[in-house]
N, C-alpha and C. Protein backbone atom coordinates (compact mmCIF):
# COMPACT_ATOMS: atom_id res chain seq x y z
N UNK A 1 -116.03 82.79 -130.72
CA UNK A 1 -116.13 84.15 -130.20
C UNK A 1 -117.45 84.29 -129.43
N UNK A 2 -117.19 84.70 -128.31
CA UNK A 2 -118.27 85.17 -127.26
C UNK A 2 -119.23 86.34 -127.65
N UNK A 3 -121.03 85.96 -127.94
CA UNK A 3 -121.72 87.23 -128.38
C UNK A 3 -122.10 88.59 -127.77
N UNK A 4 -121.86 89.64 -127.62
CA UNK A 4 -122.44 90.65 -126.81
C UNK A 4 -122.88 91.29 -127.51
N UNK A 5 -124.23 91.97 -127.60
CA UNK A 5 -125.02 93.04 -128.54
C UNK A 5 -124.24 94.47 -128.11
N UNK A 6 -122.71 94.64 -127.42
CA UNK A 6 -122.47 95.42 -127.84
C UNK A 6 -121.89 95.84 -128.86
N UNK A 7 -121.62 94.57 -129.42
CA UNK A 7 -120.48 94.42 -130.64
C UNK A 7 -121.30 94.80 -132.00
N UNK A 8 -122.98 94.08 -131.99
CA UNK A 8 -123.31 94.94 -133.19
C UNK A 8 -123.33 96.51 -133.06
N UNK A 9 -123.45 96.91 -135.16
CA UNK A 9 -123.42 97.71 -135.82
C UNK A 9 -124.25 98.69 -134.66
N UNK A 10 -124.37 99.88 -134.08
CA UNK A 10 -125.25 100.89 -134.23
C UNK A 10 -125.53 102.11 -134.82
N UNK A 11 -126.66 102.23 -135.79
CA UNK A 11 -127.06 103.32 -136.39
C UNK A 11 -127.36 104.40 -135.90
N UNK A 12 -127.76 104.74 -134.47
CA UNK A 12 -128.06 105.62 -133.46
C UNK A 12 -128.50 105.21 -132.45
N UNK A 13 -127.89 106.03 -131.39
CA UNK A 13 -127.76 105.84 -130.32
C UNK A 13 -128.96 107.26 -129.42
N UNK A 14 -130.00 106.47 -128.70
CA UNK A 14 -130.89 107.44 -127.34
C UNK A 14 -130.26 107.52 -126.52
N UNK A 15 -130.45 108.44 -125.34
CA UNK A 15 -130.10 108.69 -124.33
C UNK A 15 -131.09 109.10 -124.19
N UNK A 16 -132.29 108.30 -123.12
CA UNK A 16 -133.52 108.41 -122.25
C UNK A 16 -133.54 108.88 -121.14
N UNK A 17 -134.25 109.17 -121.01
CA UNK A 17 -134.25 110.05 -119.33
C UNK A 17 -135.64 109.65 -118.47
N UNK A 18 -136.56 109.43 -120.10
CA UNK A 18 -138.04 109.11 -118.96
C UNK A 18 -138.71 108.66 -120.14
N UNK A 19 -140.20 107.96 -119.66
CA UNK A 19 -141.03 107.60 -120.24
C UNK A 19 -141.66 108.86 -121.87
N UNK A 20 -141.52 110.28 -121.45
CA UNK A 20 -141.95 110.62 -122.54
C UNK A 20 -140.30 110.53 -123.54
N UNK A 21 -139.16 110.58 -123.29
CA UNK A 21 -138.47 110.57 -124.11
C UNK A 21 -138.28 109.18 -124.70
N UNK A 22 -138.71 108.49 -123.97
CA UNK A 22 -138.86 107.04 -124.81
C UNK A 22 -139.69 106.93 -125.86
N UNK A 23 -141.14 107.39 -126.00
CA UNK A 23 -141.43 107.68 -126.85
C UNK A 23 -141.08 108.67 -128.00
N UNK A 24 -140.40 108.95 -128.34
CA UNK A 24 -139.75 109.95 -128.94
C UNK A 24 -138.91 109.43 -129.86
N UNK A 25 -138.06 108.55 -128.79
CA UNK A 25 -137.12 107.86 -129.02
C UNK A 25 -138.15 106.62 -130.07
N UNK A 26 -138.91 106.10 -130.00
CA UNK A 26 -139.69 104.88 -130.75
C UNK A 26 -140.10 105.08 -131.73
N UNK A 27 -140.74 106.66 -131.61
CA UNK A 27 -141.41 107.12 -132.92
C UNK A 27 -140.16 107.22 -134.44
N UNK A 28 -139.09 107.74 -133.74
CA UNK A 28 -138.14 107.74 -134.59
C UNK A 28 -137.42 106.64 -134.98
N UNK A 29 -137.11 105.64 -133.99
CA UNK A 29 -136.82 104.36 -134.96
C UNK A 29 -138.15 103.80 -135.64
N UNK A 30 -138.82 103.92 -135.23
CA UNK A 30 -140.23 103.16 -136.17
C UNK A 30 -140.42 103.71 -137.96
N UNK A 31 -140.02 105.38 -137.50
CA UNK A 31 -140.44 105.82 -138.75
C UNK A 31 -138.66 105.62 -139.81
N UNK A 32 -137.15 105.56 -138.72
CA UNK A 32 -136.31 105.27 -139.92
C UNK A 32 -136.36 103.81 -140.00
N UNK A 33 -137.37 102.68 -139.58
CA UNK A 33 -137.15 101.76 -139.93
C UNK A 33 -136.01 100.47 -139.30
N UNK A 34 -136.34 99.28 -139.52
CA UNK A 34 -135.70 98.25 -138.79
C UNK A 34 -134.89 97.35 -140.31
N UNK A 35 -136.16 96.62 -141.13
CA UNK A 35 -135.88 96.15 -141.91
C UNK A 35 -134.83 96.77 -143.44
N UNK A 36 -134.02 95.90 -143.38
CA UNK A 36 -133.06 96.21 -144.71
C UNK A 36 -131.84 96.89 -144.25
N UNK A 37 -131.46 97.41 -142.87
CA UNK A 37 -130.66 98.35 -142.40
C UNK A 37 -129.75 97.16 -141.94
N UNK A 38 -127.98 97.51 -142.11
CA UNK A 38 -127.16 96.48 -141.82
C UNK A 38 -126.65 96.68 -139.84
N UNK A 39 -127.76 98.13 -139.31
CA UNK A 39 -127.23 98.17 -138.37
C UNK A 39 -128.58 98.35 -137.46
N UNK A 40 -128.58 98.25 -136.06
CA UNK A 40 -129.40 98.38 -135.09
C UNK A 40 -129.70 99.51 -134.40
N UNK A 41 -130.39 99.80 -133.11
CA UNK A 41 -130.30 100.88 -132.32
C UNK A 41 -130.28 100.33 -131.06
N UNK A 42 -129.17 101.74 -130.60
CA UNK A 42 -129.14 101.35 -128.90
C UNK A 42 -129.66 102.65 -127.86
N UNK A 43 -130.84 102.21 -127.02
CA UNK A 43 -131.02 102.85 -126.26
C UNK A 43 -130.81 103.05 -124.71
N UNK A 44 -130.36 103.89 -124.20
CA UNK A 44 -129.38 104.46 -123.03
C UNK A 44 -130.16 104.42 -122.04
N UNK A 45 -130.73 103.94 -120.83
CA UNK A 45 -131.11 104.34 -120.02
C UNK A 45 -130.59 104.20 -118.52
N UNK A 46 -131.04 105.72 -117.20
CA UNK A 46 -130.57 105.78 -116.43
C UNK A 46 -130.71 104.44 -115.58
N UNK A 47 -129.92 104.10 -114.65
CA UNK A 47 -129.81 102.60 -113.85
C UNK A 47 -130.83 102.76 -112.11
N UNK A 48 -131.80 103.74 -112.73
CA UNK A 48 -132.64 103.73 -111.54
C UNK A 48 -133.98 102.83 -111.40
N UNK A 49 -133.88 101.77 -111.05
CA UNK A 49 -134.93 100.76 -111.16
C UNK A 49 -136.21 100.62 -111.69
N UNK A 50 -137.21 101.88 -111.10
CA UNK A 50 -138.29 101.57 -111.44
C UNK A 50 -138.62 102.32 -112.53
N UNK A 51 -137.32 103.52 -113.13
CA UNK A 51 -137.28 104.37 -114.68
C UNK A 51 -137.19 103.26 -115.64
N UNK A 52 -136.02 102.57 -115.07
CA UNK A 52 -135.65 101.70 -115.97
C UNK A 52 -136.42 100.56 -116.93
N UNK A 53 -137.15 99.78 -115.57
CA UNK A 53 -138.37 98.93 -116.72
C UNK A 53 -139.67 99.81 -116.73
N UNK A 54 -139.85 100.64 -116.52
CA UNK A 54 -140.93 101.71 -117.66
C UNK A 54 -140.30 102.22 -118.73
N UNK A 55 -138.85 102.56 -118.73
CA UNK A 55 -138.23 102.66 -120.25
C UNK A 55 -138.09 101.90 -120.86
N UNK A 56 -138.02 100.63 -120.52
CA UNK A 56 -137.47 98.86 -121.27
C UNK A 56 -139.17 98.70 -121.78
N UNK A 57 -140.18 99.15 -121.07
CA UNK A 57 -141.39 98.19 -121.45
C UNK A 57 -142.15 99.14 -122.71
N UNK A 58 -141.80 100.36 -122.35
CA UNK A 58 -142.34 101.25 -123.30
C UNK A 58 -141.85 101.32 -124.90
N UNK A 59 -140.28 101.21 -124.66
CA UNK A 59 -139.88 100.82 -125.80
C UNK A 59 -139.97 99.72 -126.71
N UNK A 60 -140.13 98.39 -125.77
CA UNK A 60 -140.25 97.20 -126.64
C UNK A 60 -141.50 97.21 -127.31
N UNK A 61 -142.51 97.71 -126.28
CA UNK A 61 -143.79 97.61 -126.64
C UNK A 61 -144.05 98.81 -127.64
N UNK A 62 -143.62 100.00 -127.74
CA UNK A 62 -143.76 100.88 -128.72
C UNK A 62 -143.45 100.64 -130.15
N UNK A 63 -142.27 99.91 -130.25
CA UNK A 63 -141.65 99.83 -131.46
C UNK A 63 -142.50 98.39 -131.79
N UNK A 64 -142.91 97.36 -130.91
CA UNK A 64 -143.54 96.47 -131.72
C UNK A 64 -145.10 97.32 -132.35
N UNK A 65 -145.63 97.79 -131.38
CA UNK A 65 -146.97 98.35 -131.84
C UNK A 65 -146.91 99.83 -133.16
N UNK A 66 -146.05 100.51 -133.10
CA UNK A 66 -145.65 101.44 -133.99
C UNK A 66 -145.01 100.23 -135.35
N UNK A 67 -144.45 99.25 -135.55
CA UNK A 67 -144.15 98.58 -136.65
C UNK A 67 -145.55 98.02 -137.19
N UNK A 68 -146.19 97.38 -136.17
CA UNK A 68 -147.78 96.43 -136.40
C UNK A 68 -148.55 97.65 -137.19
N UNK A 69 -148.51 98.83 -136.40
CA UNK A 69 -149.39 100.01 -137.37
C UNK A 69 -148.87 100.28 -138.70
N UNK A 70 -147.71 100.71 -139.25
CA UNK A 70 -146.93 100.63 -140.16
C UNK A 70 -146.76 99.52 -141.04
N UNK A 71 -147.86 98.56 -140.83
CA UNK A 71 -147.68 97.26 -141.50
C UNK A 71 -146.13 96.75 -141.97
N UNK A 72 -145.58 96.97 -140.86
CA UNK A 72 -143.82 96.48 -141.61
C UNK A 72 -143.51 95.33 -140.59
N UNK A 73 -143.18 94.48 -141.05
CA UNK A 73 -142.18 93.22 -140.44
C UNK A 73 -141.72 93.55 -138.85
N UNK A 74 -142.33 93.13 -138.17
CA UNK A 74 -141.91 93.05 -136.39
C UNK A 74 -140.90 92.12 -136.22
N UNK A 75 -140.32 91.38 -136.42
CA UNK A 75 -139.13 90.61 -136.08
C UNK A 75 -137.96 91.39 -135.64
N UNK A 76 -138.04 91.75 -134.37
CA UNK A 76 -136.92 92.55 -133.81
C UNK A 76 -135.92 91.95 -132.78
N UNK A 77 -135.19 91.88 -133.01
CA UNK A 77 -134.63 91.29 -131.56
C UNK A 77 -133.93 91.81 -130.52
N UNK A 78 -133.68 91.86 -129.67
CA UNK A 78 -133.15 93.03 -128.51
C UNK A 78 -132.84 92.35 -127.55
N UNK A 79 -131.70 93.10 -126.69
CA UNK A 79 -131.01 92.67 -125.60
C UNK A 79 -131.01 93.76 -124.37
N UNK A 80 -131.22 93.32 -123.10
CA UNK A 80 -130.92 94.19 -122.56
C UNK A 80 -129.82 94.25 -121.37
N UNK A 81 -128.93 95.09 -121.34
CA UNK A 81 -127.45 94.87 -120.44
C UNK A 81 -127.14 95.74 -119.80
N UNK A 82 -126.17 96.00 -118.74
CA UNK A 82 -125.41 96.98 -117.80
C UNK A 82 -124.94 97.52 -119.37
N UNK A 83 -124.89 98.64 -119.20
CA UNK A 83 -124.24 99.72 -120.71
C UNK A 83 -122.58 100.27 -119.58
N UNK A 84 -122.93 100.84 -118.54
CA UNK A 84 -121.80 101.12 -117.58
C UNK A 84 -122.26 101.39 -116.28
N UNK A 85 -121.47 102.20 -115.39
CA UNK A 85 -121.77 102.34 -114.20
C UNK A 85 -123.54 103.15 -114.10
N UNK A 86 -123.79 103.81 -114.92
CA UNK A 86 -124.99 104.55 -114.95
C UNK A 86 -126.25 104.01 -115.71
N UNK A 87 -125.67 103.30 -116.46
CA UNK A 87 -126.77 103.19 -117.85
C UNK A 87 -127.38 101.91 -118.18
N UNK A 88 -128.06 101.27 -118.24
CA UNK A 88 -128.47 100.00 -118.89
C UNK A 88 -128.40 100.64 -120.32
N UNK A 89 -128.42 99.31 -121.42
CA UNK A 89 -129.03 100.13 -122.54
C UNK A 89 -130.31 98.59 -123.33
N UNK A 90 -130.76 99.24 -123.98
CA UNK A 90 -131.37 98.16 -125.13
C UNK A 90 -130.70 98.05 -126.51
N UNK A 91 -130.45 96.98 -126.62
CA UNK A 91 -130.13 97.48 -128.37
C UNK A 91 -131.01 96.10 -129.20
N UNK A 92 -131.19 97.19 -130.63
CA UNK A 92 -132.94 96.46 -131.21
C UNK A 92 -132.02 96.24 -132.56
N UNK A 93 -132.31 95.14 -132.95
CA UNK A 93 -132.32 94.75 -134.68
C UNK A 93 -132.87 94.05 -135.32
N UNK A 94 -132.94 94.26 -135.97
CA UNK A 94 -134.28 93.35 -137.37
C UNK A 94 -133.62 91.86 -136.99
N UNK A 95 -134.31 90.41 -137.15
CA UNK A 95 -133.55 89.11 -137.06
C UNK A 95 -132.64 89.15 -138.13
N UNK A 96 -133.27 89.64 -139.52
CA UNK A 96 -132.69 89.19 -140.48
C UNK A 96 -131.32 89.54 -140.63
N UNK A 97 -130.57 90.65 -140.27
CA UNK A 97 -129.66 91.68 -140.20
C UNK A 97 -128.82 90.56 -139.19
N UNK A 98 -129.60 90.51 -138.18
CA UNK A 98 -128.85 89.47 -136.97
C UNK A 98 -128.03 88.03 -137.94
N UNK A 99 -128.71 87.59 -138.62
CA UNK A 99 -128.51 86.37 -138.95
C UNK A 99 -126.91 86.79 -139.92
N UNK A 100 -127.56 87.88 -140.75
CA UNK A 100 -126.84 88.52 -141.88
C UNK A 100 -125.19 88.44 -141.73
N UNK A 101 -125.28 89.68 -140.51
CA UNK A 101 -123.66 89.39 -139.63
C UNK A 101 -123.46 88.24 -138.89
N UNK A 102 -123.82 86.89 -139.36
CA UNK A 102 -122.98 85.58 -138.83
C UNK A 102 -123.58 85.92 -137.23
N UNK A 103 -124.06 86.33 -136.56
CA UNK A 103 -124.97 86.14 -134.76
C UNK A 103 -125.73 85.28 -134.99
C-alpha cells in the first residue's frame, strides 16, 4: 500500500490564513500535545506562494521551539502536500505514533 499523510488519523484540523493565525494555531497543538496521542494534526493553508512558506516555516519552527520550551519530546514528523485546488496542508505527528500505525 502506497503512503500518503492523508490517510493518517487527524485530531484537528487549522485553517490558516496568515502568519498570526499560525501561531495560534501552534500554541494550541503545543499545549494539547504530540506525544501519546494515536492521532496527528493537519494544517490548511491558502496556495498563495509567498503565505504559504511563511505558514510552513512558522509552524514547523513554532511547534519545534514551543515543544523544546515545554521540555517535551520534539520528534515530530510532517509532510507537506497539495490538500486541493486551494490549500496545501501540513500534517504533524509524534514518530512514535507514526511507527505505531505500521508507516
Amino acid at each position: 500500500m502506497e503512503f500518503h499523510p492523508k490517510d493518517l488519523a487527524i485530531s484537528k484540523t487549522f485553517d490558516v490564513k496568515d502568519e498570526k493565525e499560525a501561531m495560534i494555531a501552534v500554541e494550541e497543538m503545543v499545549n494539547l500535545g504530540f506525544k501519546g496521542k494515536k492521532e496527528g494534526y493537519k494544517v490548511l493553508m491558502p496556495k498563495e506562494s509567498k503565505n504559504a512558506k511563511r505558514i510552513g516555516y512558522t509552524v514547523t519552527t513554532g511547534i519545534t521551539t514551543g515543544l523544546r520550551q515545554k521540555k517535551e519530546d520534539r520528534d515530530i514528523k510532517y509532510w507537506t502536500y497539495h490538500h486541493d485546488d486551494d490549500h496545501y496542508a501540513i500534517v504533524l505527528i509524534h514518530r512514535d505514533v507514526l511507527t505505531e500505525l505500521g508507516f
